[in-house]
Each structure stands twice: as structure tokens, then as C-alpha cells.
C-alpha atoms as a PDB file:
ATOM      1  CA  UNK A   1       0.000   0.000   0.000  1.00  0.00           C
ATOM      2  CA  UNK A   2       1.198   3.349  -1.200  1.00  0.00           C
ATOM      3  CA  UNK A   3       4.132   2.300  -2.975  1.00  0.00           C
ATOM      4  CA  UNK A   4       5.115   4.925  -5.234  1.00  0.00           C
ATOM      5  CA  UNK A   5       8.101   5.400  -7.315  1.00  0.00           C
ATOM      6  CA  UNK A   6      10.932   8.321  -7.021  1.00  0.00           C
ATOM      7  CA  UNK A   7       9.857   9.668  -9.846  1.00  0.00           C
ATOM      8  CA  UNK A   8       6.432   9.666  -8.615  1.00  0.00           C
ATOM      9  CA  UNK A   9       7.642  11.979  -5.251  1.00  0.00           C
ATOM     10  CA  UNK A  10       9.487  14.361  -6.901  1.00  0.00           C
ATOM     11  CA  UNK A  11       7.321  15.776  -9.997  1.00  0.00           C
ATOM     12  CA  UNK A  12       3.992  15.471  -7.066  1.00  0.00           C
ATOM     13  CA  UNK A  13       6.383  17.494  -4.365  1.00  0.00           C
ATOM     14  CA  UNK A  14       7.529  20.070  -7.128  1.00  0.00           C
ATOM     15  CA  UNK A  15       3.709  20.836  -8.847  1.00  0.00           C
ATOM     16  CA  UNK A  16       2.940  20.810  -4.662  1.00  0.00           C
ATOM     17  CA  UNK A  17       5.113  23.478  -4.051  1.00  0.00           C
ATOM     18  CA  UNK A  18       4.483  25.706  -6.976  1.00  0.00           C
ATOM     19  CA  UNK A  19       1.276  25.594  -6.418  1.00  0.00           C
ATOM     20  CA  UNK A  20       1.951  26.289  -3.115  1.00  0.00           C
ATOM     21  CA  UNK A  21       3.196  29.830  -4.313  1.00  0.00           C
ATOM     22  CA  UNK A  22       0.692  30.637  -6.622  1.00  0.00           C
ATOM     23  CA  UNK A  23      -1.238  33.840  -5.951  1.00  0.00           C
ATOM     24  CA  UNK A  24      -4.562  33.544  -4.623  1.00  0.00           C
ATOM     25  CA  UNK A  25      -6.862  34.644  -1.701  1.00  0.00           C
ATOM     26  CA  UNK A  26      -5.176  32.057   0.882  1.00  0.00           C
ATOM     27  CA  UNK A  27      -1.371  33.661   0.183  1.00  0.00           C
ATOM     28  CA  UNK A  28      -3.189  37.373  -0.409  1.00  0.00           C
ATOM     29  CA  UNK A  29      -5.099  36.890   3.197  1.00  0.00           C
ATOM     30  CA  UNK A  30      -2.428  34.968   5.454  1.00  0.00           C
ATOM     31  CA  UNK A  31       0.367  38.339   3.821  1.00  0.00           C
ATOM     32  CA  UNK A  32      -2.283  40.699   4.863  1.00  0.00           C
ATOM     33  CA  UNK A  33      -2.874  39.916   8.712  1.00  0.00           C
ATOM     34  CA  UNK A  34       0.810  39.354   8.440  1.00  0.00           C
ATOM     35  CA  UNK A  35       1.619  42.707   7.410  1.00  0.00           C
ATOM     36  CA  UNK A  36      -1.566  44.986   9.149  1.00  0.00           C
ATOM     37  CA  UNK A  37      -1.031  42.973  12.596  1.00  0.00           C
ATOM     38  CA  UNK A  38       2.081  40.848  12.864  1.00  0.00           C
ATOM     39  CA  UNK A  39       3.497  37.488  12.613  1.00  0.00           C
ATOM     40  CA  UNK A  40       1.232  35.971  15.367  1.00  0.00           C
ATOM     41  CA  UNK A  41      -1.730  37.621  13.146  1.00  0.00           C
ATOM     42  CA  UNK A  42       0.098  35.959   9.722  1.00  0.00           C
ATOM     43  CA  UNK A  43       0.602  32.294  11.733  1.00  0.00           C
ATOM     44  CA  UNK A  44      -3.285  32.264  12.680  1.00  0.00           C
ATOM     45  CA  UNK A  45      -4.448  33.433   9.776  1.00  0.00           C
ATOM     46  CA  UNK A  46      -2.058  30.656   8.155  1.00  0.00           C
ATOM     47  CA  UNK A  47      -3.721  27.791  10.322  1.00  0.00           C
ATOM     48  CA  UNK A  48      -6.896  28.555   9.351  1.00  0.00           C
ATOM     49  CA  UNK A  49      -6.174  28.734   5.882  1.00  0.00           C
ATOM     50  CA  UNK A  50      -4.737  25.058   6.176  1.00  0.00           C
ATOM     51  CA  UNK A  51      -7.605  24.001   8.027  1.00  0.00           C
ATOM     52  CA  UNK A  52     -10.083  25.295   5.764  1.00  0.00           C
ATOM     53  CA  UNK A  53      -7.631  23.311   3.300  1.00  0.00           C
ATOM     54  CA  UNK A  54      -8.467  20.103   4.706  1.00  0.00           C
ATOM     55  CA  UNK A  55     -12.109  20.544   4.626  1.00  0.00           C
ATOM     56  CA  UNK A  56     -11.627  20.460   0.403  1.00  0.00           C
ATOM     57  CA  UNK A  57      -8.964  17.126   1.357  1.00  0.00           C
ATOM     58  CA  UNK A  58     -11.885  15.470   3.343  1.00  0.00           C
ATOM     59  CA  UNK A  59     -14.022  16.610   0.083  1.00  0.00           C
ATOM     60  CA  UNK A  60     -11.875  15.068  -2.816  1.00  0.00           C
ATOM     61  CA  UNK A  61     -11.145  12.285  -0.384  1.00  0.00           C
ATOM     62  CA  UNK A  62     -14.582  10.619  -0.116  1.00  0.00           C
ATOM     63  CA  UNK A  63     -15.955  12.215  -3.907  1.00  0.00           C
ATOM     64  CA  UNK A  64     -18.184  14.873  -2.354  1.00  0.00           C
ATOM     65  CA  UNK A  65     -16.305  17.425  -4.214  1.00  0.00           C
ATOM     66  CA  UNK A  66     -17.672  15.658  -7.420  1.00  0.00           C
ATOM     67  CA  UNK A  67     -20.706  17.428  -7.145  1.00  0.00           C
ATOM     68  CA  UNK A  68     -18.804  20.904  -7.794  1.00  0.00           C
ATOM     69  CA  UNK A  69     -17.540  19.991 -10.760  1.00  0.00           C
ATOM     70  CA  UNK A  70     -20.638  18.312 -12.262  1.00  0.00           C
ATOM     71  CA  UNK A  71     -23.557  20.429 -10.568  1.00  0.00           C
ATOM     72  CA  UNK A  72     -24.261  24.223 -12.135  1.00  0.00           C
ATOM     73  CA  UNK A  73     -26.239  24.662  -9.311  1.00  0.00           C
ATOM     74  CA  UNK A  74     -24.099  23.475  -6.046  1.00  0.00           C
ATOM     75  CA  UNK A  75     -20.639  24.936  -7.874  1.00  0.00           C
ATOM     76  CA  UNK A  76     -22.641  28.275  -8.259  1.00  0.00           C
ATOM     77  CA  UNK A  77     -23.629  28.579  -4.718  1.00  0.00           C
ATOM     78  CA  UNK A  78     -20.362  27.777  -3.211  1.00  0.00           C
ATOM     79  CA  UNK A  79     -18.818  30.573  -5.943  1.00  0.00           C
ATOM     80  CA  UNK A  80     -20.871  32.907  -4.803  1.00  0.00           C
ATOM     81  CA  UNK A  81     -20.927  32.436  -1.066  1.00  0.00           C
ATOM     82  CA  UNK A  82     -16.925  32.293  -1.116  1.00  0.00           C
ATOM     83  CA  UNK A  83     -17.015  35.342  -3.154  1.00  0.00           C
ATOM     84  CA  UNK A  84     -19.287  37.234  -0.853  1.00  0.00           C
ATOM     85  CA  UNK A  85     -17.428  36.858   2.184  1.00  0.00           C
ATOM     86  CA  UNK A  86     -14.164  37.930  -0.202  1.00  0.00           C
ATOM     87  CA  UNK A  87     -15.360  41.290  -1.086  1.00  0.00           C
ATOM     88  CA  UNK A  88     -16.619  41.795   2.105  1.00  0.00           C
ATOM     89  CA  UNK A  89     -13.078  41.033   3.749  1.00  0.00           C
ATOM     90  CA  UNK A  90     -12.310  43.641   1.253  1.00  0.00           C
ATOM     91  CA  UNK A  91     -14.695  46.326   1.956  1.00  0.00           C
ATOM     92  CA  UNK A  92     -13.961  45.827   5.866  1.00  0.00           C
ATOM     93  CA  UNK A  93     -10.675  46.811   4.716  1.00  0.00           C
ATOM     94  CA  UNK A  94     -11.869  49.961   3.029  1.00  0.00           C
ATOM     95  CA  UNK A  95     -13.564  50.577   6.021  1.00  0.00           C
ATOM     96  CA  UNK A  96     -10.640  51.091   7.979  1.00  0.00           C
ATOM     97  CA  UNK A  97      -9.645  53.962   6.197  1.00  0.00           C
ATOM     98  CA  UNK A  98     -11.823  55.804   8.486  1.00  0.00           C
ATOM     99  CA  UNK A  99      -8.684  55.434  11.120  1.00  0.00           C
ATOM    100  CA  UNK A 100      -6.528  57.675   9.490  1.00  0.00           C
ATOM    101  CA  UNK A 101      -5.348  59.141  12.960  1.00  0.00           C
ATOM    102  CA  UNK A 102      -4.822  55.382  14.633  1.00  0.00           C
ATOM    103  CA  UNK A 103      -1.125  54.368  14.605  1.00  0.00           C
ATOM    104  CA  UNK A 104      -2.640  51.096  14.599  1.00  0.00           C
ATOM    105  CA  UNK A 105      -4.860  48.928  12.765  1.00  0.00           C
ATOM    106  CA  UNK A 106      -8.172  47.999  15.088  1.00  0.00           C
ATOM    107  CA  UNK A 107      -7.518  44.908  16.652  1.00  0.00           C
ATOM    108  CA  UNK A 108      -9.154  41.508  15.763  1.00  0.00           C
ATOM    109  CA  UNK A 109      -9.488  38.398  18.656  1.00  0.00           C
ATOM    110  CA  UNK A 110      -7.291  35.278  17.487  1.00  0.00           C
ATOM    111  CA  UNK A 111     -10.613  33.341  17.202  1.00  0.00           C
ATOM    112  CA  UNK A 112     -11.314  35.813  14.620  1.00  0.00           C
ATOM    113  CA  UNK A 113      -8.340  35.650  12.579  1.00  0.00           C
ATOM    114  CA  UNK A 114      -8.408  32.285  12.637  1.00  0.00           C
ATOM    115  CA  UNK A 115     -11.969  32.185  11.496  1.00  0.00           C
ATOM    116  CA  UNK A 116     -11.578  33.962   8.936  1.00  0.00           C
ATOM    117  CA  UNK A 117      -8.912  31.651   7.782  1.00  0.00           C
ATOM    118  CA  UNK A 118     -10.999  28.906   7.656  1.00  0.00           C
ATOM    119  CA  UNK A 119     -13.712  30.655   5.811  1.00  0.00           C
ATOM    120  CA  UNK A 120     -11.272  32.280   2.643  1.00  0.00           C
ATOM    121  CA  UNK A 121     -10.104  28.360   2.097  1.00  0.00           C
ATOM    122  CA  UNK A 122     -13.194  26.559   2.636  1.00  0.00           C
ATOM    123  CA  UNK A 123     -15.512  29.014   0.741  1.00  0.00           C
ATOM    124  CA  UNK A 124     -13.735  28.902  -2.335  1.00  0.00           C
ATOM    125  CA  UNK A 125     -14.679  26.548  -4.889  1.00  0.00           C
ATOM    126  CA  UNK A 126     -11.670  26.950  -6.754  1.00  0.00           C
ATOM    127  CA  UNK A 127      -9.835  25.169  -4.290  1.00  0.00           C
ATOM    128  CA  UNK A 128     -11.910  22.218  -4.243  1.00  0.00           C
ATOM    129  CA  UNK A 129     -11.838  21.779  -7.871  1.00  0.00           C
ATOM    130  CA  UNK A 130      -7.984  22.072  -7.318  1.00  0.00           C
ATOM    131  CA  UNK A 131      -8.127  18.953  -5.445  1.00  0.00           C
ATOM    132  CA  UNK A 132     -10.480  17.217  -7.478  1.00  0.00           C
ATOM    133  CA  UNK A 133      -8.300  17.685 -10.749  1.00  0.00           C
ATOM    134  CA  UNK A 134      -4.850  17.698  -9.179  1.00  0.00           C
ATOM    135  CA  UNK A 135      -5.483  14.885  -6.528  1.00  0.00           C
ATOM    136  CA  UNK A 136      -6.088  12.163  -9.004  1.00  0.00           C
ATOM    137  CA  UNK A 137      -3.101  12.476 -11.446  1.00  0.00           C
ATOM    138  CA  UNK A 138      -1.383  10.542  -8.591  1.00  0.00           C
ATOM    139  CA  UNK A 139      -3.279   8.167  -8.325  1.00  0.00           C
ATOM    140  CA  UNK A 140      -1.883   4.470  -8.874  1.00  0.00           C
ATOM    141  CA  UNK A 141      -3.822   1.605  -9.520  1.00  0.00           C
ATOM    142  CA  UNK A 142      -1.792  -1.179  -7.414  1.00  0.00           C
ATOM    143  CA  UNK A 143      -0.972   2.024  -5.049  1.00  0.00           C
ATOM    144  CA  UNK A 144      -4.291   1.018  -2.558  1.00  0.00           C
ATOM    145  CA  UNK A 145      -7.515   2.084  -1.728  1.00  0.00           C
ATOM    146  CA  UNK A 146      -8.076   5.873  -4.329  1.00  0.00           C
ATOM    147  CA  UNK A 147     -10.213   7.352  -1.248  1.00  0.00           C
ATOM    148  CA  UNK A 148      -7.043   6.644   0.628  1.00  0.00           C
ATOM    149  CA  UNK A 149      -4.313   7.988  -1.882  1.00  0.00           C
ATOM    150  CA  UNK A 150      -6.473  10.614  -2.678  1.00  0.00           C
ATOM    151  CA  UNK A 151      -6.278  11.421   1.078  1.00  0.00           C
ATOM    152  CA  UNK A 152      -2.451  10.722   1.647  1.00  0.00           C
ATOM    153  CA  UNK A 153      -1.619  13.339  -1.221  1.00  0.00           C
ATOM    154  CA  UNK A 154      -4.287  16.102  -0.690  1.00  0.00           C
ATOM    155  CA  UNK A 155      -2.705  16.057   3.189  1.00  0.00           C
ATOM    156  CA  UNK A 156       0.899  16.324   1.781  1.00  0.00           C
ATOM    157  CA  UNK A 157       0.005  19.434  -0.449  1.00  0.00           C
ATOM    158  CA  UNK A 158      -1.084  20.857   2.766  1.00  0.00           C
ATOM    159  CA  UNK A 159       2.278  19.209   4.590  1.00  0.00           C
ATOM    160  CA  UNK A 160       4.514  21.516   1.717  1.00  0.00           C
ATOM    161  CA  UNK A 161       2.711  24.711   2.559  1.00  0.00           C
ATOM    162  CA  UNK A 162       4.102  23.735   6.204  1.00  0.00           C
ATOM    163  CA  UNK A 163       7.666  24.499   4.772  1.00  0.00           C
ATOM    164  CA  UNK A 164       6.730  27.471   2.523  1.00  0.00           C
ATOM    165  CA  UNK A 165       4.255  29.617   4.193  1.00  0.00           C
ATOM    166  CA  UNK A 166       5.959  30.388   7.390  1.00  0.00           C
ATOM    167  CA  UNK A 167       8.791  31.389   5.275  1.00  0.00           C
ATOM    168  CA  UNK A 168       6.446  34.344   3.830  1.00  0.00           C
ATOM    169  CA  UNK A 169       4.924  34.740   7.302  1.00  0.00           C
ATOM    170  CA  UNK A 170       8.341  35.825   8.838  1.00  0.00           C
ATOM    171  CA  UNK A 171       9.078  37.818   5.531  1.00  0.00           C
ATOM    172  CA  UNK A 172       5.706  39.528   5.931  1.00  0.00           C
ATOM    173  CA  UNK A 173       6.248  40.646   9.546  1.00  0.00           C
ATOM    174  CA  UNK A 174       9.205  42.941   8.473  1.00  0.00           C
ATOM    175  CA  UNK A 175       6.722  45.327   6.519  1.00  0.00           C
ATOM    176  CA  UNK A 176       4.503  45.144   9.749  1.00  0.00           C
ATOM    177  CA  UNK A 177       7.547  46.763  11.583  1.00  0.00           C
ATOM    178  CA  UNK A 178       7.621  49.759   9.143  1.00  0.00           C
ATOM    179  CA  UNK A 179       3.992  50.012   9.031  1.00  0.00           C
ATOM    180  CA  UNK A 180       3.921  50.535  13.124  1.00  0.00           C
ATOM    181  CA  UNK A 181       6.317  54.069  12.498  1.00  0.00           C
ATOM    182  CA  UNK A 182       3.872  54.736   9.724  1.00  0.00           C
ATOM    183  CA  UNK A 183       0.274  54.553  10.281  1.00  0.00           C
ATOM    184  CA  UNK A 184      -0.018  56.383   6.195  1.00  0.00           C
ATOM    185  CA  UNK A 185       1.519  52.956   5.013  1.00  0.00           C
ATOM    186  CA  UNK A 186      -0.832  50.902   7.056  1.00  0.00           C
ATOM    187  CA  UNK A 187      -3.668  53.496   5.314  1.00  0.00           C
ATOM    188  CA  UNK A 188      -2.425  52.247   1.805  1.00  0.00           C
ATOM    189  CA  UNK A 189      -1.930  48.376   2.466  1.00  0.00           C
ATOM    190  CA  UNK A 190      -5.523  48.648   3.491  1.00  0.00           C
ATOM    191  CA  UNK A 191      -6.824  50.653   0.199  1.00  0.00           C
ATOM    192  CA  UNK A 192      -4.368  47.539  -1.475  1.00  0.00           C
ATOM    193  CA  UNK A 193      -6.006  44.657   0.279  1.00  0.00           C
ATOM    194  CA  UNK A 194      -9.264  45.867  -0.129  1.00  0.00           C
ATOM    195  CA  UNK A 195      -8.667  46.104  -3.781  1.00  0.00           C
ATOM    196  CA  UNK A 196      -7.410  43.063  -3.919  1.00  0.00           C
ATOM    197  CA  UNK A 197     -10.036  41.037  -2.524  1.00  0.00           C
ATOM    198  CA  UNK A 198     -13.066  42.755  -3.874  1.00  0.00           C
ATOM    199  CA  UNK A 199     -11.537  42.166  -7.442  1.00  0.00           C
ATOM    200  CA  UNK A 200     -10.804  38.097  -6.481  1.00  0.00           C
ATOM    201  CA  UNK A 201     -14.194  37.925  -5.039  1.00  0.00           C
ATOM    202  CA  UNK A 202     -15.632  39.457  -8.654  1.00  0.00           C
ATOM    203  CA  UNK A 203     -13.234  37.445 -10.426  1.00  0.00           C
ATOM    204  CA  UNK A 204     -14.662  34.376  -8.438  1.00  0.00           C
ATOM    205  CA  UNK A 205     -18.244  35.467  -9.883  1.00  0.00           C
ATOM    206  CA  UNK A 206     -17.344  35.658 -13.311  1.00  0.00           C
ATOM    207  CA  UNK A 207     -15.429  31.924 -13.236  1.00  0.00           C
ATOM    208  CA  UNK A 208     -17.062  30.116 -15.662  1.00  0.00           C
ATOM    209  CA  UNK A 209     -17.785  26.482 -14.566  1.00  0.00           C
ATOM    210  CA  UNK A 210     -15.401  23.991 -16.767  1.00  0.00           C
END
């Protein structure tokens, strides 16, 4: 049981970790708390992400996330409640343009941050039709049980982030250190971010189903 070839572990780690570093809303929201509220901000808003993550592993996994790809309806829900709760992460962040005269950004419980988390990953559909196209190309026959490889390799794309995303975590907390001497620079990561995710969020909406 899962007996895979060299070969096999080395082009699955590599597509893992560039897609890994791909742009999206998980890298664009885990920077973001990073940079408007530190590294502790940037590693909760990282575990959520990667628990939201699993929810799409648990998906592909059993076959639910089947139903995305093949149902108009259920694929166009999910799209549109994932892109709702983007653009409003993105107005919030217009929002707090109103603090022009805070050195800091208002402050947000860990629960939250981590909620949040969660939410951007496990609201966005384009994630779980990652998993249900990407998952099975490694998929071997004599390998064992497909629910079962399906799960081992969904969990390892998740394991690679492990040894990536911290990396931009610690990177991001630098520019949190400048923005603390310069509340102006926290004023225009904000009008950034929330430009950012209202235009995912309507990119999200205009996805056409494939």
C-alpha cells in the first residue's frame, strides 16, 4: 500500500510546491494579517487557511467534491458564497480607512483571525476543484484504496505549505515593523487589500464552470 516510485515523489512534491506559491486569496489573506497585525496575526491566519484546506482534502477524499464539478447549481452557490465573504473582507478593509489618525490597525481576537482563515479556504470553490483535478493524477492503480491515496496526497500538499508559508509569514512581519512608524503605510496596504479582494471575489463570480 502506497508504494510509489521516485519519480512519482518528486514531480507530485515540485507541482505541490508551486502551487503552493501561486497567488490567490489564501497567500493574499495569510500576507495581509501578516503585514496589518504581525506574525502571530500571519501564523493564525495561516492555520486557518490550512484548516479550511483540509475541509476540500476530506471533500476530494470521499468524492463529495464531485458534485462541484458536475452540478451548475451546487458549484454556483459555493462561488458565490466564497465570493461574498471575499469582497466583504475587502470592503472591511476599506472601512478602515476611516482610522486615518490610529497608529494602529483595530484589533481583531485570534478566534477571529483564525476564522476567517478557515472561511477564505473553505468558501472557495476553486480550491476544491484544485483537489479534485490535481489529486487524481497521482493516483496508482496497485498504489491502494483511491479514497485513501487521494487522502495521503491532498494532506501532503497541505504538509509543503508547512515548509513554505511560514517562510512568507516571517518575511511579511518585516513590513509590519515599518507600518507601526507609519500609520499612512498601514492606510495604503488597506486601500491595497481591499482592492485586492473585492476584485478576487468578482473574479470568483465571473469563473465560468469547466
Amino acid at each position: 500500500m502506497f508504494d510509489y516510485s521516485l519519480a512519482h515523489w518528486l514531480t507530485f512534491f515540485t507541482a505541490a510546491a508551486l502551487l503552493t506559491l501561486s497567488p490567490g486569496p489564501d497567500i493574499a489573506f495569510i500576507l495581509a494579517q501578516t503585514a496589518k497585525r504581525g506574525r502571530q496575526a500571519g501564523f493564525l491566519a495561516m492555520y486557518g487557511i490550512w484548516t479550511g484546506a483540509f475541509f476540500h482534502v476530506f471533500l476530494a477524499a470521499f468524492g463529495l467534491s464531485a458534485i462541484l464539478a458536475t452540478s451548475a447549481v451546487a458549484f454556483g452557490l459555493v462561488k458565490l458564497a466564497g465570493a461574498g465573504y471575499l469582497i466583504w473582507l475587502g470592503v472591511q478593509s476599506f472601512r478602515s480607512l476611516k482610522a486615518l489618525n490610529k497608529a494602529k490597525p483595530a484589533a481583531s481576537s485570534s478566534t477571529s483571525i483564525y476564522r476567517q482563515g478557515i472561511l477564505v479556504a473553505a468558501l472557495n470553490p476553486k480550491t476544491a476543484l484544485f483537489f479534485l483535478s490535481f489529486l487524481p493524477q497521482f493516483v496508482e492503480t496497485k498504489a491502494g484504496p483511491v479514497s485513501a491515496q487521494l487522502f495521503l496526497h491532498g494532506s501532503l500538499v497541505i504538509a509543503v505549505a508547512l515548509f513554505i508559508e511560514p517562510l512568507l509569514v516571517l518575511a511579511g512581519a518585516k513590513l509590519a515593523t515599518k507600518m507601526n512608524s507609519s500609520p499612512r503605510l498601514g492606510i495604503w496596504l488597506d486601500r491595497g487589500l481591499g482592492t485586492l479582494l473585492v476584485g478576487l471575489g468578482l473574479s470568483l463570480i465571473a469563473q465560468q464552470q469547466t
